[in-house]
Protein backbone atom coordinates (compact mmCIF):
# COMPACT_ATOMS: atom_id res chain seq x y z
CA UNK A 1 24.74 12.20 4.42
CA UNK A 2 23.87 8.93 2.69
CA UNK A 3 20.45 8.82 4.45
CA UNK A 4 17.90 10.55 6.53
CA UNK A 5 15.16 9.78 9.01
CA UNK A 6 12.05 11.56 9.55
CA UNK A 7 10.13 10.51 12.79
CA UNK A 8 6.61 12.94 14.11
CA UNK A 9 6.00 11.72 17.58
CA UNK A 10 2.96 14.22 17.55
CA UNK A 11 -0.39 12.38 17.98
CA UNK A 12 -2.16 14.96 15.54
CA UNK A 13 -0.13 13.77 11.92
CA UNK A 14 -0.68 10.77 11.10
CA UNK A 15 2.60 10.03 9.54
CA UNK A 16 4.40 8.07 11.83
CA UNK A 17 7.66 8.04 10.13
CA UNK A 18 9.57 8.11 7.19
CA UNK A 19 13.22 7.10 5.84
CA UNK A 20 15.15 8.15 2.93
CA UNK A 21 17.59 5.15 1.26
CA UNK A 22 20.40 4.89 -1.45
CA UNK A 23 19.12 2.89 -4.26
CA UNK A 24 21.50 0.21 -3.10
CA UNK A 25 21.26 -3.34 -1.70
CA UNK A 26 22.20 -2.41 1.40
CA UNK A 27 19.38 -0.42 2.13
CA UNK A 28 17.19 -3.15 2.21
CA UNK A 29 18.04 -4.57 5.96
CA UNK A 30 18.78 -1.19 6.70
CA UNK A 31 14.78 -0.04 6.04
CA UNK A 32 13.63 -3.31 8.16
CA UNK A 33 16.02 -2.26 10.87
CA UNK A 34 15.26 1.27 10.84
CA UNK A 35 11.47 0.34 10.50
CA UNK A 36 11.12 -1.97 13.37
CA UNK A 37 13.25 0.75 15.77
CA UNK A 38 10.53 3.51 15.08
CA UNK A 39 7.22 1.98 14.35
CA UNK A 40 8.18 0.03 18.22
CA UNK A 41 7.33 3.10 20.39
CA UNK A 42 3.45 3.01 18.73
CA UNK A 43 2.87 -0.84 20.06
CA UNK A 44 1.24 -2.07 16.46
CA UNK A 45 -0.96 -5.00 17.22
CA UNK A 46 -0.38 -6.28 13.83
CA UNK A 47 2.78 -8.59 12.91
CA UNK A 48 6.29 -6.25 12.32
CA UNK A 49 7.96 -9.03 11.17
CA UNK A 50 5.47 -9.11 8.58
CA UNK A 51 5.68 -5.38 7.87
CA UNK A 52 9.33 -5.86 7.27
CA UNK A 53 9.21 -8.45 4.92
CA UNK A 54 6.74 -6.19 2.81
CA UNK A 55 9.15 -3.54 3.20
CA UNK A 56 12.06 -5.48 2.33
CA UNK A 57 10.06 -6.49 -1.13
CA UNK A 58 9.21 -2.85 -2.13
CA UNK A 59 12.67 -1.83 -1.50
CA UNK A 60 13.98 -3.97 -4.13
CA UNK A 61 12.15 -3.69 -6.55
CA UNK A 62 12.40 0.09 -5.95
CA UNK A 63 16.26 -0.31 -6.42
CA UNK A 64 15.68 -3.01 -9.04
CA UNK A 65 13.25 -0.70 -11.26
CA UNK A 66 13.06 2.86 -9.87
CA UNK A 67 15.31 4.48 -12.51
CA UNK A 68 16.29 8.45 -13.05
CA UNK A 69 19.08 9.90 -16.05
CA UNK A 70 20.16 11.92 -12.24
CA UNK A 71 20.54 10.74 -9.02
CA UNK A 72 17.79 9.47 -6.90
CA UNK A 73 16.73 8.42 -3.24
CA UNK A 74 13.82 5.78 -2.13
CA UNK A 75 11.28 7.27 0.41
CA UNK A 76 9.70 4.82 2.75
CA UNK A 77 7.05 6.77 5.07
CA UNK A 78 4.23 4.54 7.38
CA UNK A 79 1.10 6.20 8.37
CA UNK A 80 -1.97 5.67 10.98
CA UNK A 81 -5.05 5.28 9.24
CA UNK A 82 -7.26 5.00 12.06
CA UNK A 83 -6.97 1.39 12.97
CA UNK A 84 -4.91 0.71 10.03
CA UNK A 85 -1.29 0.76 9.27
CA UNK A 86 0.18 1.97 5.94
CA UNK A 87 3.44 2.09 4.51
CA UNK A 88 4.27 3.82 1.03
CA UNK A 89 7.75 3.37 -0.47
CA UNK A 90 8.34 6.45 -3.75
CA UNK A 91 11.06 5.36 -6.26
CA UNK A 92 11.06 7.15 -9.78
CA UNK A 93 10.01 5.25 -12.94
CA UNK A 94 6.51 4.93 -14.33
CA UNK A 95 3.55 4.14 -12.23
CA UNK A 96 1.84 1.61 -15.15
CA UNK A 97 5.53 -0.54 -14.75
CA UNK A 98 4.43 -1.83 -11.64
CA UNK A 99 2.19 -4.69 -11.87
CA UNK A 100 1.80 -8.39 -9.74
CA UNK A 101 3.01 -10.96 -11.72
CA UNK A 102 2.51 -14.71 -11.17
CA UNK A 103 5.83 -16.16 -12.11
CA UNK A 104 6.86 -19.72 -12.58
CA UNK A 105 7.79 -22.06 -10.01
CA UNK A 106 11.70 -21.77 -11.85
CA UNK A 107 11.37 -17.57 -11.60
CA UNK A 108 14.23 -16.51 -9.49
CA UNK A 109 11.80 -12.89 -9.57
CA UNK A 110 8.45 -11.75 -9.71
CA UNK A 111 7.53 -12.37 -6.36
CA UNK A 112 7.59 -8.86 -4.25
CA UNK A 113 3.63 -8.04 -4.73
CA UNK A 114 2.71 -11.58 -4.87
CA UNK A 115 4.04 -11.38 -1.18
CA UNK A 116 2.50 -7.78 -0.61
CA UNK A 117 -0.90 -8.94 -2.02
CA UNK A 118 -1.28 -12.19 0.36
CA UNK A 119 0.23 -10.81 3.69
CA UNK A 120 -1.22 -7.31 3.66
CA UNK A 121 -4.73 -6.05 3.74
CA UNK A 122 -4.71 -3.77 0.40
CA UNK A 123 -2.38 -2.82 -1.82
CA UNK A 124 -2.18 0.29 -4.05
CA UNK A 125 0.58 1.58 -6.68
CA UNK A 126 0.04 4.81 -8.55
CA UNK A 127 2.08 8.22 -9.39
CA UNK A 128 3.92 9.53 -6.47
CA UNK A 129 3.16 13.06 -5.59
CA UNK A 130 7.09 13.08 -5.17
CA UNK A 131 7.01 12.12 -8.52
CA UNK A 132 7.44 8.72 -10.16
CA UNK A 133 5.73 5.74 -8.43
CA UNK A 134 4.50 4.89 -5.17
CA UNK A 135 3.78 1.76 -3.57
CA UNK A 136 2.08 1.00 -0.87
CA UNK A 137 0.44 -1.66 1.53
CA UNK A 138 -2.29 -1.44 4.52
CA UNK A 139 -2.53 -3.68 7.38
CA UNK A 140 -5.76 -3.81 9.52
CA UNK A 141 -6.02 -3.68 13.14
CA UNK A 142 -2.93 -1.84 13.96
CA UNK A 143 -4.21 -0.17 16.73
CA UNK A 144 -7.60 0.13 18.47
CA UNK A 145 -10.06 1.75 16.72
């Protein structure tokens, strides 16, 4: 199968969700799509389109930097935090790699957690306890508290 998805209706776990992509480009619109179709049924208060544009940015850089000598997946999963949405994508490579840049105007890159860090709440990237890296982003007021 070239990809799973992982959805807990149940109102006790607080992991919503999760998806499992090919490090390829074309999982990028597929983790927006697949995103917005099962994060819908919850009714988030906060802005999906915004959500998926975060998404979209951790995605490629996972693809762009995640690296493995085998073969390797990317592992988006979104959570309820109480009021708060978050969203963790796990890629393998070395947690210290990831770090928000502040390219030039000319950059055609650097601008994934510039993005993350002015649309979304909080940020955080650290070792994955899949291993490798996770990254992830928190958006307040979700739900009701």
């Amino acid at each position: 199968m070239a990809y799973t998805i992982d959805r807990h209706p149940c109102e006790d776990s607080p992991r919503l969700g999760a998806m499992t992509l090919h490090p390829e480009p074309e999982s990028v619109p597929r983790a927006r799509r697949w995103f917005r179709n099962f994060i819908a049924p919850y009714d988030p208060a906060c802005s999906i389109d915004d959500c998926e544009l975060m998404i979209s940015e951790l995605v490629t850089n996972a693809i762009r930097y995640g690296a493995s000598e085998e073969p390797w997946m990317i592992r988006v999963e979104w959570f309820r935090q109480g009021a708060s949405l978050r969203v963790e994508v796990h890629s393998p490579g070395f947690p210290a790699n990831v770090r928000l840049r502040h390219p030039d105007a000319n950059d055609a890159h650097g601008r994934g957690l510039l993005l993350v860090d002015s649309i979304a709440d909080s940020w955080h990237s650290g070792p994955s306890h899949l291993g490798g890296t996770v990254v992830s982003f928190v958006v307040g007021g979700a739900w009701p508290p």
